[in-house]
PDB file of N, CA and C in Angstrom:
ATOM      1  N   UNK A   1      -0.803  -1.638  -5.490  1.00  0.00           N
ATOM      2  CA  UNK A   1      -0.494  -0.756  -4.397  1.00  0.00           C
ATOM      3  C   UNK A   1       1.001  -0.579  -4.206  1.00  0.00           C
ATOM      4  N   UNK A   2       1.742  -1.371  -5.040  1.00  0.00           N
ATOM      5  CA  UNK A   2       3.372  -1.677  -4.799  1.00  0.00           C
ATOM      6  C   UNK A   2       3.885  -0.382  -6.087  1.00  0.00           C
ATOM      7  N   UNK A   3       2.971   0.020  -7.314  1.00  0.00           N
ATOM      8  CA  UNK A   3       3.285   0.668  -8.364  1.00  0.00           C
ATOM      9  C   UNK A   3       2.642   2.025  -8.237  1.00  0.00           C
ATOM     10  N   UNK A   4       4.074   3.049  -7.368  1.00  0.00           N
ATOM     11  CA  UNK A   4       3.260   4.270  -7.735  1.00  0.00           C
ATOM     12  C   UNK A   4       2.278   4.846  -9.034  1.00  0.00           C
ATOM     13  N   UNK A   5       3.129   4.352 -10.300  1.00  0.00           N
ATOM     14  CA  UNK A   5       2.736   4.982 -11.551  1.00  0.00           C
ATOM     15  C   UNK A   5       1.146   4.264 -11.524  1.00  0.00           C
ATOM     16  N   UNK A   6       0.432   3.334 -11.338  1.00  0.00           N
ATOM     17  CA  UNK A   6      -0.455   2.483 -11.103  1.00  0.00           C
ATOM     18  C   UNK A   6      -1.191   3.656 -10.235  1.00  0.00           C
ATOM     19  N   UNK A   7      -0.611   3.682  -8.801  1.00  0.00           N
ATOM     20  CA  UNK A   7      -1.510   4.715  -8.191  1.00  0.00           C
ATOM     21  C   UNK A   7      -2.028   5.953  -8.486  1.00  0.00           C
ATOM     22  N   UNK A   8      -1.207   6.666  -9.142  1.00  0.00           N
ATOM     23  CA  UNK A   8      -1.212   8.023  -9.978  1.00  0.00           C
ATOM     24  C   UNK A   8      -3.028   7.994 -10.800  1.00  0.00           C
ATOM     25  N   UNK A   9      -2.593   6.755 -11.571  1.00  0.00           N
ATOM     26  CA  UNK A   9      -3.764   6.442 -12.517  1.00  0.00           C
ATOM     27  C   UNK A   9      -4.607   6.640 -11.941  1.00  0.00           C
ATOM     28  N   UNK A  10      -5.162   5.702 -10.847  1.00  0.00           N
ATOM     29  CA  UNK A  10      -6.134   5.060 -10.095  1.00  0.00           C
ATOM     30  C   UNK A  10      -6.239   6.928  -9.135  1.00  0.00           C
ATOM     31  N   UNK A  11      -5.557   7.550  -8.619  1.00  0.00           N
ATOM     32  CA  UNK A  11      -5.964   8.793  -8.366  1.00  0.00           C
ATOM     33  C   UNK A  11      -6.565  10.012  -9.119  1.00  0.00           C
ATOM     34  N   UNK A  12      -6.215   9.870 -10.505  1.00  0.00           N
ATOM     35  CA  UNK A  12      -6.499  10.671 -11.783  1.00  0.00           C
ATOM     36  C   UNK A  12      -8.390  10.214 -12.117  1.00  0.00           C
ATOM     37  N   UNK A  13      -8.528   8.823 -12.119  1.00  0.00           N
ATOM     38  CA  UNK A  13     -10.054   8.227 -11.980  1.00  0.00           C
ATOM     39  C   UNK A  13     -10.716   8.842 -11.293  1.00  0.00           C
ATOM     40  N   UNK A  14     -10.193   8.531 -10.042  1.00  0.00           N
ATOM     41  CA  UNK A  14     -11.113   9.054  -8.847  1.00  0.00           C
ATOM     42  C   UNK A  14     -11.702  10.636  -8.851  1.00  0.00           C
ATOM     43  N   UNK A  15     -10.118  11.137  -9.055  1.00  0.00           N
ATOM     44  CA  UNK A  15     -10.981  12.695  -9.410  1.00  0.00           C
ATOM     45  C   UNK A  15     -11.934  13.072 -10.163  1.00  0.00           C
ATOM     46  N   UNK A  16     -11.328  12.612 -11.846  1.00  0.00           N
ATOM     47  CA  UNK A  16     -11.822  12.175 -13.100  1.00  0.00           C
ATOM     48  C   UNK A  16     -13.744  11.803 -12.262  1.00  0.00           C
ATOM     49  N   UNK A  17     -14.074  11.051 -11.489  1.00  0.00           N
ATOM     50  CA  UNK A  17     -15.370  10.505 -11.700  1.00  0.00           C
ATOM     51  C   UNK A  17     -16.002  10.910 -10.496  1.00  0.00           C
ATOM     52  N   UNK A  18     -15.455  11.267  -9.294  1.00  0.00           N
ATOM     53  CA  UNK A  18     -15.876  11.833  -8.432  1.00  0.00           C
ATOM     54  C   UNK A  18     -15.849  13.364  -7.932  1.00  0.00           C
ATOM     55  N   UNK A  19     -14.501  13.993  -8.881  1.00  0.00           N
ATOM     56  CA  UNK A  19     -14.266  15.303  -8.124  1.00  0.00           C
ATOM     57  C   UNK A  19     -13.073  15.271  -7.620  1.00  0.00           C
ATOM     58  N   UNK A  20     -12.764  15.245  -6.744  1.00  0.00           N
ATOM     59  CA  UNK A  20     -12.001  15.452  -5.259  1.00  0.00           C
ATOM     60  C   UNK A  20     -11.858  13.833  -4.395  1.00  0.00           C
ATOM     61  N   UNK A  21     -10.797  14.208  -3.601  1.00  0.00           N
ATOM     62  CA  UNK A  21     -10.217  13.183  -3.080  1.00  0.00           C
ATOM     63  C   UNK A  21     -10.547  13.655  -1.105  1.00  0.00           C
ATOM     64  N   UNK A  22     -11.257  13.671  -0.294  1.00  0.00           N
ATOM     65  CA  UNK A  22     -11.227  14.026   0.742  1.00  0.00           C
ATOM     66  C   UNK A  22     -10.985  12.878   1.743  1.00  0.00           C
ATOM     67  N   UNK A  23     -10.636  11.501   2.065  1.00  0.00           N
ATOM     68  CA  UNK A  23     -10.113  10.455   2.793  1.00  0.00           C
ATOM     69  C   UNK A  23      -9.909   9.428   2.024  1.00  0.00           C
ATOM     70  N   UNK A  24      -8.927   9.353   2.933  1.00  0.00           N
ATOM     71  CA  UNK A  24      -8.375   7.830   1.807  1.00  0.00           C
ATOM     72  C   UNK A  24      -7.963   6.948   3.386  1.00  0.00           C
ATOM     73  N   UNK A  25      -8.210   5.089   3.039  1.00  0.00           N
ATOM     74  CA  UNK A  25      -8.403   4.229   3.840  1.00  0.00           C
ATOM     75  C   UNK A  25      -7.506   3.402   3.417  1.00  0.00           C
ATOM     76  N   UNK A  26      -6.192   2.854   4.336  1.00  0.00           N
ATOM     77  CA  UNK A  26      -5.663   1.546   3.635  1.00  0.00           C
ATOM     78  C   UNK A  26      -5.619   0.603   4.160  1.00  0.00           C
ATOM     79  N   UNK A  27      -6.293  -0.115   3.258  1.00  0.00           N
ATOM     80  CA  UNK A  27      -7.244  -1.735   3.795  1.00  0.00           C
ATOM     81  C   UNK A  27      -6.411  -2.764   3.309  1.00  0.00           C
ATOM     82  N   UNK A  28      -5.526  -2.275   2.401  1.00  0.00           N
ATOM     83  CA  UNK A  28      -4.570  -3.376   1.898  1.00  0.00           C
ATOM     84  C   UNK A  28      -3.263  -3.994   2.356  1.00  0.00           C
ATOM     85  N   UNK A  29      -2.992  -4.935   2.208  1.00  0.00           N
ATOM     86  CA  UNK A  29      -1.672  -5.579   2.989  1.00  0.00           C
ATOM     87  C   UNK A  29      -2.067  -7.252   3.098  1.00  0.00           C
ATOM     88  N   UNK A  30      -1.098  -8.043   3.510  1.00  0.00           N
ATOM     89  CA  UNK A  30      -0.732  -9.202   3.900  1.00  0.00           C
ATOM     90  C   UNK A  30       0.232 -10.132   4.327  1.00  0.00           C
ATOM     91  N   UNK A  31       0.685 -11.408   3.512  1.00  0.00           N
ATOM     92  CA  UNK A  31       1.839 -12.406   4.434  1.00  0.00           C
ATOM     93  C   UNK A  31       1.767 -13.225   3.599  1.00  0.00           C
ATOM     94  N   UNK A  32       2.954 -13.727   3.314  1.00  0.00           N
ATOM     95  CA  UNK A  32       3.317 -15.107   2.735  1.00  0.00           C
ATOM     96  C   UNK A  32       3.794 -16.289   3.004  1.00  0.00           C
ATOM     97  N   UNK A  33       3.146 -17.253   2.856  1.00  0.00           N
ATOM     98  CA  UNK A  33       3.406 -18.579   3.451  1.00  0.00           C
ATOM     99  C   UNK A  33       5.018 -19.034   3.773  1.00  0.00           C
ATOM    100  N   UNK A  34       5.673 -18.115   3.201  1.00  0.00           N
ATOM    101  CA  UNK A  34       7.133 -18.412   3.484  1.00  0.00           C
ATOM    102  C   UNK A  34       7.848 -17.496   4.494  1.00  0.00           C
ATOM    103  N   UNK A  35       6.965 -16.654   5.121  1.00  0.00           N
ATOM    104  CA  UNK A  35       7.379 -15.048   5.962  1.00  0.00           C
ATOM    105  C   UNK A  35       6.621 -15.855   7.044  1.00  0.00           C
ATOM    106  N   UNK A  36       5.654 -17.045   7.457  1.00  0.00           N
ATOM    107  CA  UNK A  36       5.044 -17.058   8.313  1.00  0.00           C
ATOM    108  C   UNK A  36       5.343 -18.493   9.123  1.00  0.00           C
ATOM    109  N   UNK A  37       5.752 -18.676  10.182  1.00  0.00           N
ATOM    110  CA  UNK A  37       6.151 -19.859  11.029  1.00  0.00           C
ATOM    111  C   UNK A  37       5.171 -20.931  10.826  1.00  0.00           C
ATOM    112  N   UNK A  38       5.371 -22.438  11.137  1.00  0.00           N
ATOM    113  CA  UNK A  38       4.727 -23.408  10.804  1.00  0.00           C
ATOM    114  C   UNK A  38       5.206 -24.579  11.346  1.00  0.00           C
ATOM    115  N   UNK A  39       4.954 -25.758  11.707  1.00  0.00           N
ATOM    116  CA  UNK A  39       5.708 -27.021  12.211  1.00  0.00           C
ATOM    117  C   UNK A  39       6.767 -27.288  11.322  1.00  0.00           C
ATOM    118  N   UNK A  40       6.467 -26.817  10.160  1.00  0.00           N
ATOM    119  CA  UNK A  40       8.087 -27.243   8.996  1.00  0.00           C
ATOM    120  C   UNK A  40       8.818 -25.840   8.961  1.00  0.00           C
ATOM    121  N   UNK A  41       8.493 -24.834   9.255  1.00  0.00           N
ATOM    122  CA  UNK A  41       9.616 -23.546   9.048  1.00  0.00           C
ATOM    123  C   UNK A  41       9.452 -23.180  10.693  1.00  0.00           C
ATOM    124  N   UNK A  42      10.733 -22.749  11.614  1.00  0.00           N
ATOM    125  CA  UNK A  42      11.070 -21.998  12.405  1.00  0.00           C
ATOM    126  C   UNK A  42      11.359 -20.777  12.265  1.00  0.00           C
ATOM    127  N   UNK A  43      10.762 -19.799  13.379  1.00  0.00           N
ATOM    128  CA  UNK A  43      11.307 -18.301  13.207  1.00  0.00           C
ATOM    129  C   UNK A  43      12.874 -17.824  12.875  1.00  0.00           C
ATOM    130  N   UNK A  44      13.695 -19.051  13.181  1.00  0.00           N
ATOM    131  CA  UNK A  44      14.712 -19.056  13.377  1.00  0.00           C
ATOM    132  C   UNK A  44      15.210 -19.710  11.752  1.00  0.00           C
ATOM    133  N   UNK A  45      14.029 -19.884  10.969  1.00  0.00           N
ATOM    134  CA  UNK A  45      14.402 -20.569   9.479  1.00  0.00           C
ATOM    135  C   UNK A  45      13.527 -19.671   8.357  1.00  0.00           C
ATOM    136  N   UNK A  46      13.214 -18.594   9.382  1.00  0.00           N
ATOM    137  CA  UNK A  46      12.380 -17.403   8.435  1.00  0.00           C
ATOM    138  C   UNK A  46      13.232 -16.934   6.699  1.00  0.00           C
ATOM    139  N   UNK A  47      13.342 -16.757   5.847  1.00  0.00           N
ATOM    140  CA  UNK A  47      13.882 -16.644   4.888  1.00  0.00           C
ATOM    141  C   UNK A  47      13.681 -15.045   4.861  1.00  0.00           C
ATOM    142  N   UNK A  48      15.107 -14.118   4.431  1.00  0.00           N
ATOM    143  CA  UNK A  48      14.819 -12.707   5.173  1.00  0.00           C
ATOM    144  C   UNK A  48      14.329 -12.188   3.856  1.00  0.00           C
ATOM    145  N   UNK A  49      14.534 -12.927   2.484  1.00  0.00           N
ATOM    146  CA  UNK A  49      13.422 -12.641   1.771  1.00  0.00           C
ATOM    147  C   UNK A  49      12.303 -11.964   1.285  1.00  0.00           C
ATOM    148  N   UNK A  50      11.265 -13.481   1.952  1.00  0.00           N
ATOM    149  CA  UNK A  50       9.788 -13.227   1.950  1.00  0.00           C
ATOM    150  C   UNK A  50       9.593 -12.157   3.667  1.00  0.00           C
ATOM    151  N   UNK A  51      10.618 -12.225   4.486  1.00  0.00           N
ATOM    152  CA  UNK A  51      10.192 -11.354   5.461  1.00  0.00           C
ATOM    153  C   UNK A  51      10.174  -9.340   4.420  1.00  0.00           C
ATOM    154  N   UNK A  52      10.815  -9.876   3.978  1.00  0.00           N
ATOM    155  CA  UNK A  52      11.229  -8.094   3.102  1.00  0.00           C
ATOM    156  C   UNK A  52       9.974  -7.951   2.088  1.00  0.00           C
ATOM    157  N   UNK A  53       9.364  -9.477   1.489  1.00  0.00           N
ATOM    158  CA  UNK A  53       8.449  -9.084   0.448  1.00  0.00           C
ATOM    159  C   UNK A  53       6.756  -8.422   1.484  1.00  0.00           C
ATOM    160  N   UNK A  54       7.190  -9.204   2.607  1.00  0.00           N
ATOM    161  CA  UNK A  54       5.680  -9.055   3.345  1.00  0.00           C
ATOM    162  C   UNK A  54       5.668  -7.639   3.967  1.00  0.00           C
ATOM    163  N   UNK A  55       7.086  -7.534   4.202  1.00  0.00           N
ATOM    164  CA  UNK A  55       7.526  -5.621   4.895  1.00  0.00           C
ATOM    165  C   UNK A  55       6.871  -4.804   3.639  1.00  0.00           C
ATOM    166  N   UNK A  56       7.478  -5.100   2.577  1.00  0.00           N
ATOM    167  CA  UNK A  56       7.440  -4.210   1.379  1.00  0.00           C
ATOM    168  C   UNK A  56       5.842  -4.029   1.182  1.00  0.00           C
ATOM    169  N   UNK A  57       4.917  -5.421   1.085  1.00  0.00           N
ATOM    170  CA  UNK A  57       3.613  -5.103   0.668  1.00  0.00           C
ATOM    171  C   UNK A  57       2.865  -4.604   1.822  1.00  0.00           C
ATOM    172  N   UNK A  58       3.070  -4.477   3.333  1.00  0.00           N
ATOM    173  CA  UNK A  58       2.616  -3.659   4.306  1.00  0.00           C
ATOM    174  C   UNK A  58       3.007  -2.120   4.635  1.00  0.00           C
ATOM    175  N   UNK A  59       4.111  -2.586   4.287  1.00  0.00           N
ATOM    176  CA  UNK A  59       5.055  -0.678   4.527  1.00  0.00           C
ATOM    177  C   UNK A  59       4.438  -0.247   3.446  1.00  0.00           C
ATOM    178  N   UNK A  60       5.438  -0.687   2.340  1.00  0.00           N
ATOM    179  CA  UNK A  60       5.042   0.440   1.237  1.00  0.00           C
ATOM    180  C   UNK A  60       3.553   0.684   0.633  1.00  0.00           C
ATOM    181  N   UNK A  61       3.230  -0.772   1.169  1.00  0.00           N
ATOM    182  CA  UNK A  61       1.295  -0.206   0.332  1.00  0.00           C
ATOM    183  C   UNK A  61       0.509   0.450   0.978  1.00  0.00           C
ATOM    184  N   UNK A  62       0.936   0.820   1.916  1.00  0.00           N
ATOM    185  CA  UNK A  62       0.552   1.867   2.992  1.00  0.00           C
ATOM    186  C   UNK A  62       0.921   3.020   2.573  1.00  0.00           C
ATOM    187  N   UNK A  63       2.802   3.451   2.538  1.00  0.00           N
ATOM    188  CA  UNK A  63       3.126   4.653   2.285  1.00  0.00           C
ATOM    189  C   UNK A  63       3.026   5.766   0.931  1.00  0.00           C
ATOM    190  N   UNK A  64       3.084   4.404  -0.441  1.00  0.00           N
ATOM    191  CA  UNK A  64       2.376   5.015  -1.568  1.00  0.00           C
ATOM    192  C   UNK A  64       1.367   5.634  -1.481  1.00  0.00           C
ATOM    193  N   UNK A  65       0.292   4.561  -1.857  1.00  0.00           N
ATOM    194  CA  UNK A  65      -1.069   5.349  -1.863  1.00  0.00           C
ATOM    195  C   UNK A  65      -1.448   6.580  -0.634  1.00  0.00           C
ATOM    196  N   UNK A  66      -0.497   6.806   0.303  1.00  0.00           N
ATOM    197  CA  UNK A  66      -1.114   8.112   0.670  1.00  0.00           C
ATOM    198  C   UNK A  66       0.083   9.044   0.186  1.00  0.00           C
ATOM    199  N   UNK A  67       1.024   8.747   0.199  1.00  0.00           N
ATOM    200  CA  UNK A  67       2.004   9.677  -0.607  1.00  0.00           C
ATOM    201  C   UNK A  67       1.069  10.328  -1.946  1.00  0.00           C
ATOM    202  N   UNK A  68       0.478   9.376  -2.638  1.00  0.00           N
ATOM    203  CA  UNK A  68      -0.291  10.377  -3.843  1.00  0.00           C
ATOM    204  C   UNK A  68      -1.474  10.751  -3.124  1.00  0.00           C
ATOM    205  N   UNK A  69      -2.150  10.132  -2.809  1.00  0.00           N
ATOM    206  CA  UNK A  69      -3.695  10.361  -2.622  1.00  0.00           C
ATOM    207  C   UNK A  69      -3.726  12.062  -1.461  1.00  0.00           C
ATOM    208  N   UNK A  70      -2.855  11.596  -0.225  1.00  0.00           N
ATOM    209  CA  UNK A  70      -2.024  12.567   0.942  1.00  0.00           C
ATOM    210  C   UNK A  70      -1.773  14.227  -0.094  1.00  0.00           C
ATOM    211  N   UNK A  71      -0.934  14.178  -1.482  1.00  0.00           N
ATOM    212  CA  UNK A  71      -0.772  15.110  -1.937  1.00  0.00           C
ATOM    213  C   UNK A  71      -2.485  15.763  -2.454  1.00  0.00           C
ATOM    214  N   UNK A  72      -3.007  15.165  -3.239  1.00  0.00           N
ATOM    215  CA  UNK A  72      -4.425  15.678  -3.777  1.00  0.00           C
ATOM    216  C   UNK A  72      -4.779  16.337  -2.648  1.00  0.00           C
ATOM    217  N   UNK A  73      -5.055  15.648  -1.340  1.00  0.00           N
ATOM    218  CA  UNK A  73      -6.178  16.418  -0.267  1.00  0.00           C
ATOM    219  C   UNK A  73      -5.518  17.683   0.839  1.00  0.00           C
ATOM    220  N   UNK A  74      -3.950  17.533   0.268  1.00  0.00           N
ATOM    221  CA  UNK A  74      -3.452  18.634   0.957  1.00  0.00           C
ATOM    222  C   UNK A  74      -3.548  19.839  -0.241  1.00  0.00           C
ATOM    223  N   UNK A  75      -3.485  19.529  -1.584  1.00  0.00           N
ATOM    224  CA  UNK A  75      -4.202  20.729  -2.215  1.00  0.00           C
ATOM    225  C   UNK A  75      -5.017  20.784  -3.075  1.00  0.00           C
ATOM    226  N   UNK A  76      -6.195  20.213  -2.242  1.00  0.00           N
ATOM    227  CA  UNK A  76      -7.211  20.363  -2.582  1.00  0.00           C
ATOM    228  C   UNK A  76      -8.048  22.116  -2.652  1.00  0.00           C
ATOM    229  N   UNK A  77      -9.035  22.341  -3.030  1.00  0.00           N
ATOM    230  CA  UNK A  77      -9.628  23.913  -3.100  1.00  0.00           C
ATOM    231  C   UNK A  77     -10.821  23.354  -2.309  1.00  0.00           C
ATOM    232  N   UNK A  78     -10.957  24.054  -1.161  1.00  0.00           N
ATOM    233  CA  UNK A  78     -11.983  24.244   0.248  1.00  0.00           C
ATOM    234  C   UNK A  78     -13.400  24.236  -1.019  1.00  0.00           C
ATOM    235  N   UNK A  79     -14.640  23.376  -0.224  1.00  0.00           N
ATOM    236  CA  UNK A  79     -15.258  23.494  -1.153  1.00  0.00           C
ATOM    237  C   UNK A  79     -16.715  24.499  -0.165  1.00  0.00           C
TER     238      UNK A  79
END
């Protein structure tokens, strides 16, 4: 979800085996044990890091896959 060129593919399938693309859902995302507070790490000992890797796999795996998928269903042909 981090590799547009990956998504492209995985959108080319979908058409490829279904047709058309009419909603797309993003269920994906998470956190890493080093982005997340604990009795041994403080918010204040957050590493800005893993805070950027956990941004990156929530932001961007969000904003890809509809960046491609978003393009298909805006021109799509009315069926």
């Amino acid at each position: 979800m981090l590799d547009k060129e990956s998504i492209q593919q995985a959108a080319v399938a979908v058409e490829k085996t279904f047709g058309r693309v009419d909603f797309l859902i993003n269920g994906a995302g998470g956190n890493k044990t080093r982005a997340t507070t604990s009795p041994e790490l403080s918010f204040f000992d957050l590493p800005a890091e893993a805070i950027n890797d956990v941004f990156g796999l929530n932001f961007l795996g969000t904003l890809l896959p509809s960046q491609v998928f978003g393009k298909l269903m805006v021109h799509k042909k009315k069926a």
